[in-house]
PDB file of N, CA and C in Angstrom:
ATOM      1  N   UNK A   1      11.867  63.530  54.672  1.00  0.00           N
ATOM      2  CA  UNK A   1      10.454  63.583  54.379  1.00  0.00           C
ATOM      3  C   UNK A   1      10.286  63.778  52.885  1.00  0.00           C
ATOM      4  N   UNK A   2       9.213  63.606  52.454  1.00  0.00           N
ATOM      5  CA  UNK A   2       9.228  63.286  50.899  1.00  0.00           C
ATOM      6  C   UNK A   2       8.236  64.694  50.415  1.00  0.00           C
ATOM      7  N   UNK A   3       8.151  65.042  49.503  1.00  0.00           N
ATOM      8  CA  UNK A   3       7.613  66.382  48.956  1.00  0.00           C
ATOM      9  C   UNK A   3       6.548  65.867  49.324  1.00  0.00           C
ATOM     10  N   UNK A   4       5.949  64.699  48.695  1.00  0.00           N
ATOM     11  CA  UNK A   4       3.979  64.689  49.260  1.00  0.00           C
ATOM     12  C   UNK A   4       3.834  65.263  50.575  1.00  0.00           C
ATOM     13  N   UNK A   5       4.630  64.472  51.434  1.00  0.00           N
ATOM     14  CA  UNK A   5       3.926  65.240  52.670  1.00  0.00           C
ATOM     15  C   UNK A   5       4.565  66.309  53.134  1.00  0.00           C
ATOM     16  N   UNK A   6       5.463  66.800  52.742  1.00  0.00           N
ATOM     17  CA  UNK A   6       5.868  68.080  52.811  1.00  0.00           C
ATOM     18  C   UNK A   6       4.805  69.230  52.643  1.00  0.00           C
ATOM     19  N   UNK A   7       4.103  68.872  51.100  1.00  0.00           N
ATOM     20  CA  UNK A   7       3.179  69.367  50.568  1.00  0.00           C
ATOM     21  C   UNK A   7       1.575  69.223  51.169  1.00  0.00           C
ATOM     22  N   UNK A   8       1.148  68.050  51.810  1.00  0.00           N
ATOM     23  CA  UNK A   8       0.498  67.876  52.724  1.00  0.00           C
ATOM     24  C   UNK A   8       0.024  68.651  54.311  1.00  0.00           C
ATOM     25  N   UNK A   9       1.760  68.465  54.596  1.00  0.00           N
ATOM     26  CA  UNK A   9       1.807  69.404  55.954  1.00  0.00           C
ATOM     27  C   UNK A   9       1.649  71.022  55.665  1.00  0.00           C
ATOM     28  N   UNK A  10       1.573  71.194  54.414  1.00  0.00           N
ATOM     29  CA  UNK A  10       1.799  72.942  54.142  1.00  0.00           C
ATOM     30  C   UNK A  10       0.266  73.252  54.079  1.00  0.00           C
ATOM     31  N   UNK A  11      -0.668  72.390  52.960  1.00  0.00           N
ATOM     32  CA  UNK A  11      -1.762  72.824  52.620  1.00  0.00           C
ATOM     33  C   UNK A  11      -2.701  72.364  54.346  1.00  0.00           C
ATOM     34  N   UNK A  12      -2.303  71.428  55.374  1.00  0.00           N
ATOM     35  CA  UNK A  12      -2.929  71.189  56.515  1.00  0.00           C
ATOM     36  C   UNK A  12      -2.586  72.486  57.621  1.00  0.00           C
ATOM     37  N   UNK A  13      -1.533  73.553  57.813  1.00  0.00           N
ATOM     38  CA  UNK A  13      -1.249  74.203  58.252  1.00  0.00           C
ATOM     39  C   UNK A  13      -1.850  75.608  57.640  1.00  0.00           C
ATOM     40  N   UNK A  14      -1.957  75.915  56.064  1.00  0.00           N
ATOM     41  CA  UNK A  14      -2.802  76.883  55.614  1.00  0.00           C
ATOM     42  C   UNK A  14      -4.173  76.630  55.902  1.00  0.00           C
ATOM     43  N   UNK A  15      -4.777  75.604  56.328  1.00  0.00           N
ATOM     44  CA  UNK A  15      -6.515  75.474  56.642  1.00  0.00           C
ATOM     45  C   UNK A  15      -5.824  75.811  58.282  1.00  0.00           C
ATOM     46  N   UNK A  16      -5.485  75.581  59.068  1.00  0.00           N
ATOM     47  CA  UNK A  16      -5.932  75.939  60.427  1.00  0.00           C
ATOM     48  C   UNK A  16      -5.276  77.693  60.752  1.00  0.00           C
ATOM     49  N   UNK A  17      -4.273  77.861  59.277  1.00  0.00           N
ATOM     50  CA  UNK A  17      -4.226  79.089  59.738  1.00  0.00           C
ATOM     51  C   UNK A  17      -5.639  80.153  59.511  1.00  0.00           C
ATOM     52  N   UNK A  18      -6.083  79.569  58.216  1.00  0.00           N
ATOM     53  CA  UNK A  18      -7.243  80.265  57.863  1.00  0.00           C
ATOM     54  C   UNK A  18      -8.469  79.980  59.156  1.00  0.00           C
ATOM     55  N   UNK A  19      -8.988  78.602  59.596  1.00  0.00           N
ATOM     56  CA  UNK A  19      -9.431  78.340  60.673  1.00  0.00           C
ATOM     57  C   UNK A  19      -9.219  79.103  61.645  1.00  0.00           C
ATOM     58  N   UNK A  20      -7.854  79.381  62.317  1.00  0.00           N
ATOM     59  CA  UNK A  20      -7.758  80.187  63.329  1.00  0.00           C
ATOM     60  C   UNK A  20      -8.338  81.549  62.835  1.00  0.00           C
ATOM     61  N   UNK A  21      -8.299  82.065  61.992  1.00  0.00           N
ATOM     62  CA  UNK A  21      -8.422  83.512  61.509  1.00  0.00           C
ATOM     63  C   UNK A  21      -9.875  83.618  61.271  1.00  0.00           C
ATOM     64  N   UNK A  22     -10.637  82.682  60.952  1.00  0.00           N
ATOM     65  CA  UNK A  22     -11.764  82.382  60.819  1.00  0.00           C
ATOM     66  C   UNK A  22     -12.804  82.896  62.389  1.00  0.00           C
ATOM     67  N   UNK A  23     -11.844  81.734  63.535  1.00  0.00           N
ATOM     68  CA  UNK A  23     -12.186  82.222  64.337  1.00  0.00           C
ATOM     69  C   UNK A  23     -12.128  83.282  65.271  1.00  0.00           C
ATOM     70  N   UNK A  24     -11.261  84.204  65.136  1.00  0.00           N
ATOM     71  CA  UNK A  24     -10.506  84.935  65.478  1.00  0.00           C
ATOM     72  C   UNK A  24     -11.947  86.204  64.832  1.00  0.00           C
ATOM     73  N   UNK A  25     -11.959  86.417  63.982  1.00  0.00           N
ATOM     74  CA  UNK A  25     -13.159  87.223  63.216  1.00  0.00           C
ATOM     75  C   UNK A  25     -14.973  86.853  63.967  1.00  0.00           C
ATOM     76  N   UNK A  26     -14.729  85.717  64.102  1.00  0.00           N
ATOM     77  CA  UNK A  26     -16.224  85.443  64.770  1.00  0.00           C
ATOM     78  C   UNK A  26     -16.051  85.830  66.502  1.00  0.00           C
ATOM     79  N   UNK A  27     -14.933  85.750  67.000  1.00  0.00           N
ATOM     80  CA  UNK A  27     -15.410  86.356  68.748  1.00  0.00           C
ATOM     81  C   UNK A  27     -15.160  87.414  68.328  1.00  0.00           C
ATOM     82  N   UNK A  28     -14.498  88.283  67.236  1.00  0.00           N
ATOM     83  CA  UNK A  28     -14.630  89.811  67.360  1.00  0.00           C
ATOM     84  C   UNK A  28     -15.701  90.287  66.923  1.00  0.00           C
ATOM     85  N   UNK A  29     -16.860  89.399  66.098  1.00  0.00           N
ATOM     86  CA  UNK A  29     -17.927  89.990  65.841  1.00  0.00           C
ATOM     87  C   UNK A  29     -18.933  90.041  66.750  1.00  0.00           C
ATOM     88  N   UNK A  30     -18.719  88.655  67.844  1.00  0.00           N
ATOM     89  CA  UNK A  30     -19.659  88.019  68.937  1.00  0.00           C
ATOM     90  C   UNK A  30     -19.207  89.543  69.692  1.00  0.00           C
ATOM     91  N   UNK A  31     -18.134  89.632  69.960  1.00  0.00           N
ATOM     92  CA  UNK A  31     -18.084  90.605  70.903  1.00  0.00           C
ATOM     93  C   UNK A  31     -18.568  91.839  70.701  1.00  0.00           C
ATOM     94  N   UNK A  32     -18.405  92.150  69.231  1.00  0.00           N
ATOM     95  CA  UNK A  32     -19.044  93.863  68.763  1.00  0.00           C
ATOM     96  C   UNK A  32     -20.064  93.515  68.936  1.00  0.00           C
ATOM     97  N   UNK A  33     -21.142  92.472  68.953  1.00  0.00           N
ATOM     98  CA  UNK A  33     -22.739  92.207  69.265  1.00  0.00           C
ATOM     99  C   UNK A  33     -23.135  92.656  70.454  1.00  0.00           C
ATOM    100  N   UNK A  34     -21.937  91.839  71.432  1.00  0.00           N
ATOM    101  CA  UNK A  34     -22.399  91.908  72.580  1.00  0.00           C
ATOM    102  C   UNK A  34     -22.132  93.808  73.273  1.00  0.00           C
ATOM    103  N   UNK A  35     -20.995  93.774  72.744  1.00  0.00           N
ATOM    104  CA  UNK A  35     -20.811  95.435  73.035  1.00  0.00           C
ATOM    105  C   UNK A  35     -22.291  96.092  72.974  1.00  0.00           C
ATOM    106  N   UNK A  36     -22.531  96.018  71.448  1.00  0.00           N
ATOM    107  CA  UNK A  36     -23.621  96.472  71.188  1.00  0.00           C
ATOM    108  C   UNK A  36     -24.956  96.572  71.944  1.00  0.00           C
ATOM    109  N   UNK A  37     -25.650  94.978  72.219  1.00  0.00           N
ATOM    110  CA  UNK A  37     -26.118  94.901  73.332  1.00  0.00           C
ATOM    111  C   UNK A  37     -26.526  95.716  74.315  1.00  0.00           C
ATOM    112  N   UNK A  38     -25.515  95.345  75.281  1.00  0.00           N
ATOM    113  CA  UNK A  38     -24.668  96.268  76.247  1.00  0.00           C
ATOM    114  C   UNK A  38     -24.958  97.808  76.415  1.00  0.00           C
ATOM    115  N   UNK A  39     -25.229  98.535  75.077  1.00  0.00           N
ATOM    116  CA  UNK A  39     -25.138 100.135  74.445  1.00  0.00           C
ATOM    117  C   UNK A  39     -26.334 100.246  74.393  1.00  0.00           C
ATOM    118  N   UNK A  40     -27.573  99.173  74.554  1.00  0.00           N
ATOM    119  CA  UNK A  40     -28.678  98.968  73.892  1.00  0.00           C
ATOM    120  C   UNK A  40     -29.652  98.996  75.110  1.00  0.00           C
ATOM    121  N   UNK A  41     -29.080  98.245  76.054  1.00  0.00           N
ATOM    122  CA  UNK A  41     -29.934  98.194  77.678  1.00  0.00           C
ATOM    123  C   UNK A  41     -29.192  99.078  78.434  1.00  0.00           C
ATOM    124  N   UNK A  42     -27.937  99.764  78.278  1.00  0.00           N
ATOM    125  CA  UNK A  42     -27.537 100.824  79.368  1.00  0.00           C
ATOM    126  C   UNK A  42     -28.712 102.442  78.698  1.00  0.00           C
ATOM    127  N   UNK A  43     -29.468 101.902  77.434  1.00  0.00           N
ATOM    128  CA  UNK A  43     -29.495 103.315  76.867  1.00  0.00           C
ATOM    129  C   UNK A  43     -31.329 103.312  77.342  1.00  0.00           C
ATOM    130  N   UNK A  44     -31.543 102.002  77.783  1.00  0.00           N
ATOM    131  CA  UNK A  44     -32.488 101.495  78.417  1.00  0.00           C
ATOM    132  C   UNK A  44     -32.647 101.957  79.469  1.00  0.00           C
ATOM    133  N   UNK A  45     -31.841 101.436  80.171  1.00  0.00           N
ATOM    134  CA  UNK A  45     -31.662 101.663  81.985  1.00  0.00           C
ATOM    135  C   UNK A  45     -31.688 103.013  82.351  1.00  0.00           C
ATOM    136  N   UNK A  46     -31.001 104.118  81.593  1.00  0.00           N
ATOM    137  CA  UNK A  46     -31.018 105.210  81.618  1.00  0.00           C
ATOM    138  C   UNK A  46     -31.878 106.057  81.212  1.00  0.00           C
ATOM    139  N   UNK A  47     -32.504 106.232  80.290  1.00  0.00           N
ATOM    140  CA  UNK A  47     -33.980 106.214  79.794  1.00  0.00           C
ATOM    141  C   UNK A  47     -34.604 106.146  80.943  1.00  0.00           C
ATOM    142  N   UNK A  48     -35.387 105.277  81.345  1.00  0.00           N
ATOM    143  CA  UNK A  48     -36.191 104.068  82.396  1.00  0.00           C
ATOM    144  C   UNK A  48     -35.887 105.624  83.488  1.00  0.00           C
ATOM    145  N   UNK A  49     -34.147 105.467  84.046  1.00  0.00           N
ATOM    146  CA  UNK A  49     -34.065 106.245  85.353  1.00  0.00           C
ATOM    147  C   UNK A  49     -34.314 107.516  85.459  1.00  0.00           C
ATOM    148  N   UNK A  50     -34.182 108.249  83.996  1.00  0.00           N
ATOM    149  CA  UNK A  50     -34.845 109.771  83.712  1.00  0.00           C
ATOM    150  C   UNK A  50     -36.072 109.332  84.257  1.00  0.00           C
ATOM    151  N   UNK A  51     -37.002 108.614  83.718  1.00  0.00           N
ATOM    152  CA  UNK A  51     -38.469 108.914  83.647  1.00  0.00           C
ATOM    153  C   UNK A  51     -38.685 108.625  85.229  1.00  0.00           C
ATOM    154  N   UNK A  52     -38.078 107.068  85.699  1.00  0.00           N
ATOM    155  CA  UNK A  52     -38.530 107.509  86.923  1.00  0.00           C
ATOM    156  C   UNK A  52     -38.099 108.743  87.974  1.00  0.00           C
ATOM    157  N   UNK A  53     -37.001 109.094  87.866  1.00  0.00           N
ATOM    158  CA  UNK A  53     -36.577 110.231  88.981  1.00  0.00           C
ATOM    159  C   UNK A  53     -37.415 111.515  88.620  1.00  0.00           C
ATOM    160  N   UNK A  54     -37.606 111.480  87.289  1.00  0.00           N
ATOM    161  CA  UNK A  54     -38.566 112.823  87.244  1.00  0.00           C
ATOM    162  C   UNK A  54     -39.996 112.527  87.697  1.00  0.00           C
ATOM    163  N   UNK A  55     -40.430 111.381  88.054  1.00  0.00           N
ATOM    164  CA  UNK A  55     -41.877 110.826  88.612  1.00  0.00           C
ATOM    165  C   UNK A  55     -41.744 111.284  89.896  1.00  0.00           C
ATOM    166  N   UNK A  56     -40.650 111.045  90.610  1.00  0.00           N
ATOM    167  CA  UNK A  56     -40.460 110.782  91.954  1.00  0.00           C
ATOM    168  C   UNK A  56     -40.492 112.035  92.347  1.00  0.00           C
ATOM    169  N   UNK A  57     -39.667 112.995  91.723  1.00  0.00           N
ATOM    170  CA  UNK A  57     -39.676 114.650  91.760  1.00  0.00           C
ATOM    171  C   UNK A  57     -40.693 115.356  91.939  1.00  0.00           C
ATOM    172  N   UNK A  58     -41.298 114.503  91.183  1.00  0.00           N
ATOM    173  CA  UNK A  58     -42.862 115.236  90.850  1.00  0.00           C
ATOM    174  C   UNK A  58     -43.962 114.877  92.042  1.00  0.00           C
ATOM    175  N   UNK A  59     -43.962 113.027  92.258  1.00  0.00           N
ATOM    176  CA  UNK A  59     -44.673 112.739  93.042  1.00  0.00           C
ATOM    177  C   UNK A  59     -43.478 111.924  94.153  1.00  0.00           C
ATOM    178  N   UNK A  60     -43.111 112.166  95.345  1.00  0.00           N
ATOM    179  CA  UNK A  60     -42.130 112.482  96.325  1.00  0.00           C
ATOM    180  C   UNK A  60     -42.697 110.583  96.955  1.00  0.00           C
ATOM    181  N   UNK A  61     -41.693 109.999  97.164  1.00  0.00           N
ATOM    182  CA  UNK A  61     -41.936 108.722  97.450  1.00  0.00           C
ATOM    183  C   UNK A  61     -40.724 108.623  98.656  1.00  0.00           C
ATOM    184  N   UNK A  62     -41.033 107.928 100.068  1.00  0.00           N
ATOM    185  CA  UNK A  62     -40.009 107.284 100.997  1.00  0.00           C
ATOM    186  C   UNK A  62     -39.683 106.408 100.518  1.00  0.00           C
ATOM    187  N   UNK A  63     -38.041 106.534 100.768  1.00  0.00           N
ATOM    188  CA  UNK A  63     -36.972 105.268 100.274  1.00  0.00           C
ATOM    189  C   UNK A  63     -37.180 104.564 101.389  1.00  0.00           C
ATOM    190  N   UNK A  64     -37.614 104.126 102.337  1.00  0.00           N
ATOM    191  CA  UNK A  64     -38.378 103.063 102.956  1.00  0.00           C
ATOM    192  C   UNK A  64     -39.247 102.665 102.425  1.00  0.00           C
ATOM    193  N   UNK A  65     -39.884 103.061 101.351  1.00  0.00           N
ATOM    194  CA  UNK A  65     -41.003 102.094 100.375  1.00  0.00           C
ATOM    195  C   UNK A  65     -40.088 101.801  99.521  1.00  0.00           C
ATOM    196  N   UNK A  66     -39.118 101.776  98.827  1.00  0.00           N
ATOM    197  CA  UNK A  66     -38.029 101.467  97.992  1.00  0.00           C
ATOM    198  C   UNK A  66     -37.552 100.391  98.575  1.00  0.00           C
ATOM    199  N   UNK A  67     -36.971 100.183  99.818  1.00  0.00           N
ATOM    200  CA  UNK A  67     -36.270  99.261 100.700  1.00  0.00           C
ATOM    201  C   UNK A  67     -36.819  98.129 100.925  1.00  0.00           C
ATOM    202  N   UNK A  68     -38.223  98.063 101.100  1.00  0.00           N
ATOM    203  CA  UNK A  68     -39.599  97.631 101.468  1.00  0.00           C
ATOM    204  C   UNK A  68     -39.743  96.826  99.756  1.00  0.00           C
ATOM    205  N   UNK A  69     -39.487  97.144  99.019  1.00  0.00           N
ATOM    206  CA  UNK A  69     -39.778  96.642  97.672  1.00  0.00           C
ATOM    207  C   UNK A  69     -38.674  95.635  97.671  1.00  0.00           C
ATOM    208  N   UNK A  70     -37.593  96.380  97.441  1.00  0.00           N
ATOM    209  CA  UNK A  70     -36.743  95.827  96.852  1.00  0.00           C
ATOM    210  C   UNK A  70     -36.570  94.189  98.039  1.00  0.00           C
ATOM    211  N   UNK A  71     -36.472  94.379  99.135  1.00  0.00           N
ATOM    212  CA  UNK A  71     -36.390  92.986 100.425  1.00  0.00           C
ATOM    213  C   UNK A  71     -37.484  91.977 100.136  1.00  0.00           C
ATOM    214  N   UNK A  72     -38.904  92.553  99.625  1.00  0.00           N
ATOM    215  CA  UNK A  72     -39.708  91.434  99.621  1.00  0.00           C
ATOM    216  C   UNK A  72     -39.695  91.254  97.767  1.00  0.00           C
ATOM    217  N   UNK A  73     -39.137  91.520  97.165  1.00  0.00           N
ATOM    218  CA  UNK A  73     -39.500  91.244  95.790  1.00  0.00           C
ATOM    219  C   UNK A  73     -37.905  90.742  95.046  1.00  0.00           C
ATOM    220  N   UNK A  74     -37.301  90.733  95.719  1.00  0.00           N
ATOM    221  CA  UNK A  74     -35.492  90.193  95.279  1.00  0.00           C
ATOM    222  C   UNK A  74     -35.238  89.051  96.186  1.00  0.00           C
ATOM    223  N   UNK A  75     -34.211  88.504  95.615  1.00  0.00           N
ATOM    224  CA  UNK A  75     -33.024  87.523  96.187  1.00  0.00           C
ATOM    225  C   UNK A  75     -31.849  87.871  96.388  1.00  0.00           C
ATOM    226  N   UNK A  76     -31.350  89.307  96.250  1.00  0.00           N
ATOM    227  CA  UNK A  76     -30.634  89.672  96.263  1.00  0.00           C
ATOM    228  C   UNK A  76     -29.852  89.651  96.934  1.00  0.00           C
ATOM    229  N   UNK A  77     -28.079  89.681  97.452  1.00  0.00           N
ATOM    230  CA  UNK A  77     -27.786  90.402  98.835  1.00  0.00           C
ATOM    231  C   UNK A  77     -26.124  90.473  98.647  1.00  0.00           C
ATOM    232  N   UNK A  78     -25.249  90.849  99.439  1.00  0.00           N
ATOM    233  CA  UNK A  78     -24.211  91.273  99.456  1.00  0.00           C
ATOM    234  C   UNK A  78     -23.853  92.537  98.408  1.00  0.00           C
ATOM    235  N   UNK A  79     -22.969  92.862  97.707  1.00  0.00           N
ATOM    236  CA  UNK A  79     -22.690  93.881  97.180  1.00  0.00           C
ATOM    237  C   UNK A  79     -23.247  93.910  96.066  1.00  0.00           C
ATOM    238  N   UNK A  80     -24.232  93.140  95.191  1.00  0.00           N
ATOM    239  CA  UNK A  80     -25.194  93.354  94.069  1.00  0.00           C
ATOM    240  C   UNK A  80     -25.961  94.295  95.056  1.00  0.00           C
ATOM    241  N   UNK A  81     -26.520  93.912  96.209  1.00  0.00           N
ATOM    242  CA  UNK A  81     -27.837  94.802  96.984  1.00  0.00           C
ATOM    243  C   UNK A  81     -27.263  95.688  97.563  1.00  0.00           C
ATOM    244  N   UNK A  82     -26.402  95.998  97.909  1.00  0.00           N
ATOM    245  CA  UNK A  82     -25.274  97.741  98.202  1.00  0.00           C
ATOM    246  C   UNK A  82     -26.052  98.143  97.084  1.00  0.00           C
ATOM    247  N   UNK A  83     -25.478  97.884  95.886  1.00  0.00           N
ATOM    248  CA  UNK A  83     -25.459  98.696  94.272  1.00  0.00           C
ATOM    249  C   UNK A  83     -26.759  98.874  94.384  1.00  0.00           C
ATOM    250  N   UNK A  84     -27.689  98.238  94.290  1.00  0.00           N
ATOM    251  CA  UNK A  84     -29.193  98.310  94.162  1.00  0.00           C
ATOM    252  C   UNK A  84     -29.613  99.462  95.175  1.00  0.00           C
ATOM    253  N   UNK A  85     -29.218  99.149  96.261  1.00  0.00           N
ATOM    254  CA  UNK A  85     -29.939 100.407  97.087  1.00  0.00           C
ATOM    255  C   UNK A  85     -29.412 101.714  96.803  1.00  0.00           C
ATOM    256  N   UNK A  86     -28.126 102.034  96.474  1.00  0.00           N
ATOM    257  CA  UNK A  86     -27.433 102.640  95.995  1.00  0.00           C
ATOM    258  C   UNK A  86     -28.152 103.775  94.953  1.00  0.00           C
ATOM    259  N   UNK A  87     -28.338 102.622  93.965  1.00  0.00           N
ATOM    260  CA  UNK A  87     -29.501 103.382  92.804  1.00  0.00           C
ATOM    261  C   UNK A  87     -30.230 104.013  93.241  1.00  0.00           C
ATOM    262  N   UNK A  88     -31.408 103.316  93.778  1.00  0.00           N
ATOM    263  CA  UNK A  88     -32.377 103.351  94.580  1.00  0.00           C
ATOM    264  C   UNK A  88     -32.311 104.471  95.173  1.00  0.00           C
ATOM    265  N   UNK A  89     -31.489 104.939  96.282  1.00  0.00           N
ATOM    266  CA  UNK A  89     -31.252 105.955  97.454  1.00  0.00           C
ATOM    267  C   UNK A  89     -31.063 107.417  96.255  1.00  0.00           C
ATOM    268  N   UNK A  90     -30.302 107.158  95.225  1.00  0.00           N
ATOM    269  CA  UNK A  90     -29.871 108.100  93.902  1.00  0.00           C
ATOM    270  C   UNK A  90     -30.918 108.484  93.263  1.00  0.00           C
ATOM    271  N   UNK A  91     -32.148 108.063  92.517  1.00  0.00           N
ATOM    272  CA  UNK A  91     -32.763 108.009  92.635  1.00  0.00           C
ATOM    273  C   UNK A  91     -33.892 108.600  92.807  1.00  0.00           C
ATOM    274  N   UNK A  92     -34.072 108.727  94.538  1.00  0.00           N
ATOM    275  CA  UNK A  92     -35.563 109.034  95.199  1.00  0.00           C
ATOM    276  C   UNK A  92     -34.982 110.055  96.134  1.00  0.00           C
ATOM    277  N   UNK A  93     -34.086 110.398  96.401  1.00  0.00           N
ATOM    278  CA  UNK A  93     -33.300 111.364  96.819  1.00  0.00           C
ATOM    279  C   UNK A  93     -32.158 112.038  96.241  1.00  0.00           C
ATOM    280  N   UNK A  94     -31.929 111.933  95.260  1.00  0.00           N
ATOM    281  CA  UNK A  94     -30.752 112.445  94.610  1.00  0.00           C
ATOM    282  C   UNK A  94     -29.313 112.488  94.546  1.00  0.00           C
ATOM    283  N   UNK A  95     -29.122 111.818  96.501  1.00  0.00           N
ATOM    284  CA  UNK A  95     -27.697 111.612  97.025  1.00  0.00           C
ATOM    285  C   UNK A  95     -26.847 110.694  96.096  1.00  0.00           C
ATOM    286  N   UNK A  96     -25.717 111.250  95.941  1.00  0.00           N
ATOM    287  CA  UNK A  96     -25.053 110.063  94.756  1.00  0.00           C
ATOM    288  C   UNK A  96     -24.412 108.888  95.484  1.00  0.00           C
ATOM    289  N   UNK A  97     -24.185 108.080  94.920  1.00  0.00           N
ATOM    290  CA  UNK A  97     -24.042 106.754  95.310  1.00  0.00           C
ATOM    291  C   UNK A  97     -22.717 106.956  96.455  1.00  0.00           C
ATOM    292  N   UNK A  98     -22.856 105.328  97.149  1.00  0.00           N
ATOM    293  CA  UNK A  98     -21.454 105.892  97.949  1.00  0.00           C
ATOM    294  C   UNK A  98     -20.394 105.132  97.119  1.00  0.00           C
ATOM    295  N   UNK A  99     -20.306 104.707  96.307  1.00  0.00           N
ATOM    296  CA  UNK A  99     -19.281 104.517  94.748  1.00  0.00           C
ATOM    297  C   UNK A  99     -20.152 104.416  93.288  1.00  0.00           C
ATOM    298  N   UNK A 100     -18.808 104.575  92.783  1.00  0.00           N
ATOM    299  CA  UNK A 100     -18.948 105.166  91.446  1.00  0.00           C
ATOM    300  C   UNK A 100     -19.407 103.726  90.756  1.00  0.00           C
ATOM    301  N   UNK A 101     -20.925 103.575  89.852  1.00  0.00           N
ATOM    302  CA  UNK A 101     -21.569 103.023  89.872  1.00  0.00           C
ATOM    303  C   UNK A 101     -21.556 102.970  88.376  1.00  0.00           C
ATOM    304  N   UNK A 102     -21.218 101.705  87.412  1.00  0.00           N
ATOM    305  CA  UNK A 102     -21.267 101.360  86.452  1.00  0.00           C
ATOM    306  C   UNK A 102     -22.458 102.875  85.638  1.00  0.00           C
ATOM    307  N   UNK A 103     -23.523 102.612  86.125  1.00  0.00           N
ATOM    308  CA  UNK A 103     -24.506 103.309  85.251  1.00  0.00           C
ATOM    309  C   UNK A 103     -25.240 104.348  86.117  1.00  0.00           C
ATOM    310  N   UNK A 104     -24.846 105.567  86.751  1.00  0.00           N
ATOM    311  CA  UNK A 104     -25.309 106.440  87.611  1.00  0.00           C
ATOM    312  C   UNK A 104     -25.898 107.685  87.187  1.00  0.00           C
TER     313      UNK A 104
END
């Protein structure tokens, strides 16, 4: 092989190393976003579930009106709607979930 492309193949291999590294920096930033995110609606969700359980405390609601909501106002079903009632039952009664629940 002749130095040109010797020299060719070197400077084409330093752009995709930089390329790779390039990209390599952008899903770790996509991902600290999304982390972030993530930190942003759990701090939401939790928030949200203070205020309502202290409503509920205050003003005492049947988790048959919970059940009743959630069946005519979702699409929900299989183990997303476990989790949901789950909450739900946690909640408006206080019983803790029957598993350990991402955000409880």
């Amino acid at each position: 092989m002749s130095e040109l492309m010797l020299n060719q193949i070197q400077v084409l291999l330093t752009k995709l190393s930089e390329d790779v590294e390039r990209m390599g920096d952008l899903s770790t930033e996509q991902v600290n976003n999304l982390l972030n995110m993530l930190d942003g609606l759990a701090a939401h969700v939790l928030g949200t579930k203070a205020v309502v359980a202290a409503l509920v405390k205050k003003y005492p609601i049947d988790l048959a009106d919970a059940e009743a909501w959630l069946a005519e106002n979702t699409d929900v079903n299989g183990a997303s709607y476990s989790d949901i009632l789950d909450a739900a039952r946690h909640i408006v009664t206080g019983e803790k979930p029957s598993k350990d629940l991402p955000i409880a």
